[in-house]
C-alpha atoms as a PDB file:
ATOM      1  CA  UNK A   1       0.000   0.000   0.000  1.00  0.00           C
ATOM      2  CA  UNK A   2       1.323   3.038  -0.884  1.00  0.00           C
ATOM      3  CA  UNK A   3       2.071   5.857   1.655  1.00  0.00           C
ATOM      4  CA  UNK A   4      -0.874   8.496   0.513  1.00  0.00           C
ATOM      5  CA  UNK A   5      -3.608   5.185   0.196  1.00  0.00           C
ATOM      6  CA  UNK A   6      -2.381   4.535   3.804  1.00  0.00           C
ATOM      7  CA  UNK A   7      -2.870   7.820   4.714  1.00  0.00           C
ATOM      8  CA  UNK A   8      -6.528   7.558   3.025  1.00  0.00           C
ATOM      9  CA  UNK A   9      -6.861   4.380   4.912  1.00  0.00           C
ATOM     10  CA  UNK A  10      -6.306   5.745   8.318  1.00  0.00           C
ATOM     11  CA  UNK A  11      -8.106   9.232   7.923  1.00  0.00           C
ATOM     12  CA  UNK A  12     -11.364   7.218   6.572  1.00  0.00           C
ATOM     13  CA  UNK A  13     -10.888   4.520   9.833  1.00  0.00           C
ATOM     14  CA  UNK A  14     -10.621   7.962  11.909  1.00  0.00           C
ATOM     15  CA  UNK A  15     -13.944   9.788  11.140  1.00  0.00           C
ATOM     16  CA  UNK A  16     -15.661   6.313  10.690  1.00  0.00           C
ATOM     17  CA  UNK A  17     -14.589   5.259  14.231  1.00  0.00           C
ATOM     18  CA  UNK A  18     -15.148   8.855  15.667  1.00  0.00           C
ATOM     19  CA  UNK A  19     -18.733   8.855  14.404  1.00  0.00           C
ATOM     20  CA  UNK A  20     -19.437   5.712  15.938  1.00  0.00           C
ATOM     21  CA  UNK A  21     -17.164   5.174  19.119  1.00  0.00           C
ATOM     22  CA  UNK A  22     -16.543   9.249  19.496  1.00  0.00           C
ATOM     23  CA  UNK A  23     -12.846  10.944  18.734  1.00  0.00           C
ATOM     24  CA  UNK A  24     -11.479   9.816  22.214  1.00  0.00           C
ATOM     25  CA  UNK A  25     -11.467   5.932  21.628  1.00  0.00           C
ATOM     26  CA  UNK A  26      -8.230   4.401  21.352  1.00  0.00           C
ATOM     27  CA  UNK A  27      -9.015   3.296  17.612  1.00  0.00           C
ATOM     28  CA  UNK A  28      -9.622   6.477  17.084  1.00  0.00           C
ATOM     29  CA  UNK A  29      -7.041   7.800  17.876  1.00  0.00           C
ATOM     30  CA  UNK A  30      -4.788   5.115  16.591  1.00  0.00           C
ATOM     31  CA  UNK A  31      -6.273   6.002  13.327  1.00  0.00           C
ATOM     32  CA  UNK A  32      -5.133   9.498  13.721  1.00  0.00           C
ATOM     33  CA  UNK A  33      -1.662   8.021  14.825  1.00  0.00           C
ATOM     34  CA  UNK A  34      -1.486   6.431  10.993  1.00  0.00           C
ATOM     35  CA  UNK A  35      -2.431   9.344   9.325  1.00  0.00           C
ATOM     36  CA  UNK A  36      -0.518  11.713  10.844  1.00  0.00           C
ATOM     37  CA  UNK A  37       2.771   9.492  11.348  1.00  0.00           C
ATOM     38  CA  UNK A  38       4.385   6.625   8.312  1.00  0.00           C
ATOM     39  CA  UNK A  39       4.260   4.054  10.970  1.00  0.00           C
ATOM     40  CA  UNK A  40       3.766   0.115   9.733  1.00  0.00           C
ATOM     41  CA  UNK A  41       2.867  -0.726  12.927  1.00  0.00           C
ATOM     42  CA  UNK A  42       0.334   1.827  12.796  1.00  0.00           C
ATOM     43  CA  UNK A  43      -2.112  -1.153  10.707  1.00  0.00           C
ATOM     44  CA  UNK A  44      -0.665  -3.996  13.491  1.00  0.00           C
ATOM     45  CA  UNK A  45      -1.954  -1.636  16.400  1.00  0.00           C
ATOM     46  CA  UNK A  46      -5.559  -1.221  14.133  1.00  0.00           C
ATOM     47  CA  UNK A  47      -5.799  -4.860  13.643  1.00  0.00           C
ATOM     48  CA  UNK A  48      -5.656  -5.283  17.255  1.00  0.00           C
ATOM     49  CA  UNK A  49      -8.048  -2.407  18.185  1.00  0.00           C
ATOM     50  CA  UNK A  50     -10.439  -4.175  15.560  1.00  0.00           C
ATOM     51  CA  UNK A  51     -10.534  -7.511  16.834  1.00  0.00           C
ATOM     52  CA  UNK A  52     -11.437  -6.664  20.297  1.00  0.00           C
ATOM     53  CA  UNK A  53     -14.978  -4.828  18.984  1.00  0.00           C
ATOM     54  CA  UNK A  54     -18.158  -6.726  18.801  1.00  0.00           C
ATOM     55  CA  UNK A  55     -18.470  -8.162  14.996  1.00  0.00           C
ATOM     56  CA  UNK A  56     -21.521  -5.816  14.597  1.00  0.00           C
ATOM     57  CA  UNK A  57     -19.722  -2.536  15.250  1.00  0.00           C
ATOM     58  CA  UNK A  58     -16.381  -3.843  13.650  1.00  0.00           C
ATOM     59  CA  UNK A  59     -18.505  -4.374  10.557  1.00  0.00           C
ATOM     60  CA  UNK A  60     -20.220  -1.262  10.602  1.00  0.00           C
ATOM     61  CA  UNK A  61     -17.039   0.928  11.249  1.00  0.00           C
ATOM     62  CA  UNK A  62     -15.103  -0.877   7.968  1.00  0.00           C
ATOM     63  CA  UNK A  63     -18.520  -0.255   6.203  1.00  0.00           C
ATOM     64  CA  UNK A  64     -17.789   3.374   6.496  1.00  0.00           C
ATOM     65  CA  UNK A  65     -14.507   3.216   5.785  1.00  0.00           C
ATOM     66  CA  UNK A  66     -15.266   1.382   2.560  1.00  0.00           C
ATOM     67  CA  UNK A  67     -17.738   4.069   1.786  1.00  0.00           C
ATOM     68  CA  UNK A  68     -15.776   6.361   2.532  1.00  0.00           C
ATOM     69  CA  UNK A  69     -13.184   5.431   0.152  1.00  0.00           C
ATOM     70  CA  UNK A  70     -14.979   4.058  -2.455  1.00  0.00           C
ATOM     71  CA  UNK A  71     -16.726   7.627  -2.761  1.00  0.00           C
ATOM     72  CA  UNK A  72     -13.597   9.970  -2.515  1.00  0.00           C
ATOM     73  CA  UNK A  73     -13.488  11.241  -5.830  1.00  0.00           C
ATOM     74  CA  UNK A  74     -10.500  13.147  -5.443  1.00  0.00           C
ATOM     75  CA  UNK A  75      -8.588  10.788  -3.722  1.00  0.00           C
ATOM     76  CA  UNK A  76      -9.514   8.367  -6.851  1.00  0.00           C
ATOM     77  CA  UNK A  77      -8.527  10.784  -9.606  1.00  0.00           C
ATOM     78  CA  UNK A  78      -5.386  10.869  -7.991  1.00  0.00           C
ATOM     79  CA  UNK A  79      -4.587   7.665  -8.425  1.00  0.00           C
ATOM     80  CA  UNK A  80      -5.353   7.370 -12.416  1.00  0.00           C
ATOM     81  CA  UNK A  81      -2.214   8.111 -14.203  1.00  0.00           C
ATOM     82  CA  UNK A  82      -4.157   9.684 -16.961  1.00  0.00           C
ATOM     83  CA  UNK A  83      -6.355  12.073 -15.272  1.00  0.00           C
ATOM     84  CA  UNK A  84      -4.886  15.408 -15.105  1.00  0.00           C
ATOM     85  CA  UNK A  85      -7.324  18.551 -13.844  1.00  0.00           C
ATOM     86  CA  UNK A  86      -8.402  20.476 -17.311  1.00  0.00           C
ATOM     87  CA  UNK A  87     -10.007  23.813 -17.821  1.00  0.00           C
ATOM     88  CA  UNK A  88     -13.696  23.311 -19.720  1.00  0.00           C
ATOM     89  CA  UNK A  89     -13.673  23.544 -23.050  1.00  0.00           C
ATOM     90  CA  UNK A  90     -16.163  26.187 -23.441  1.00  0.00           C
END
């Protein structure tokens, strides 16, 4: 994974876990952690924050994460070698 999709990865796990858990959990802020610092054992410390939830709110926080992502349209554009911002044409 590269360092800016890791840094996508850990800012979506943030706000999902904040809106569910609140900001002062310590996935929360183990999310922040990861987005704020290139540490691999940043995703270790998730993984271990993540098994210890329930499966229903585990499931519901990586829903929103995967939402999250999946819907980031700048974040995607990014990624596409291609896709450079143009003025309109007309």
């Amino acid at each position: 994974m590269t360092l800016e999709l890791s840094k996508q990865f850990f800012v979506a796990l943030s706000h999902a876990v904040s809106d569910i858990l609140g900001a002062e959990n310590d996935l929360a802020k183990v999310a922040r952690f990861g987005a704020e610092n290139a540490d691999p054992m940043a995703f270790t410390r998730v993984q271990d924050q993540l098994a210890l939830l329930p499966d229903e709110t585990r499931e519901n926080i990586l829903r929103l994460v995967h939402k999250r992502m999946a819907t980031d349209v700048e974040a995607i554009c990014g990624k596409l070698s291609n896709t450079k911002p143009r003025a309109r044409a007309n």
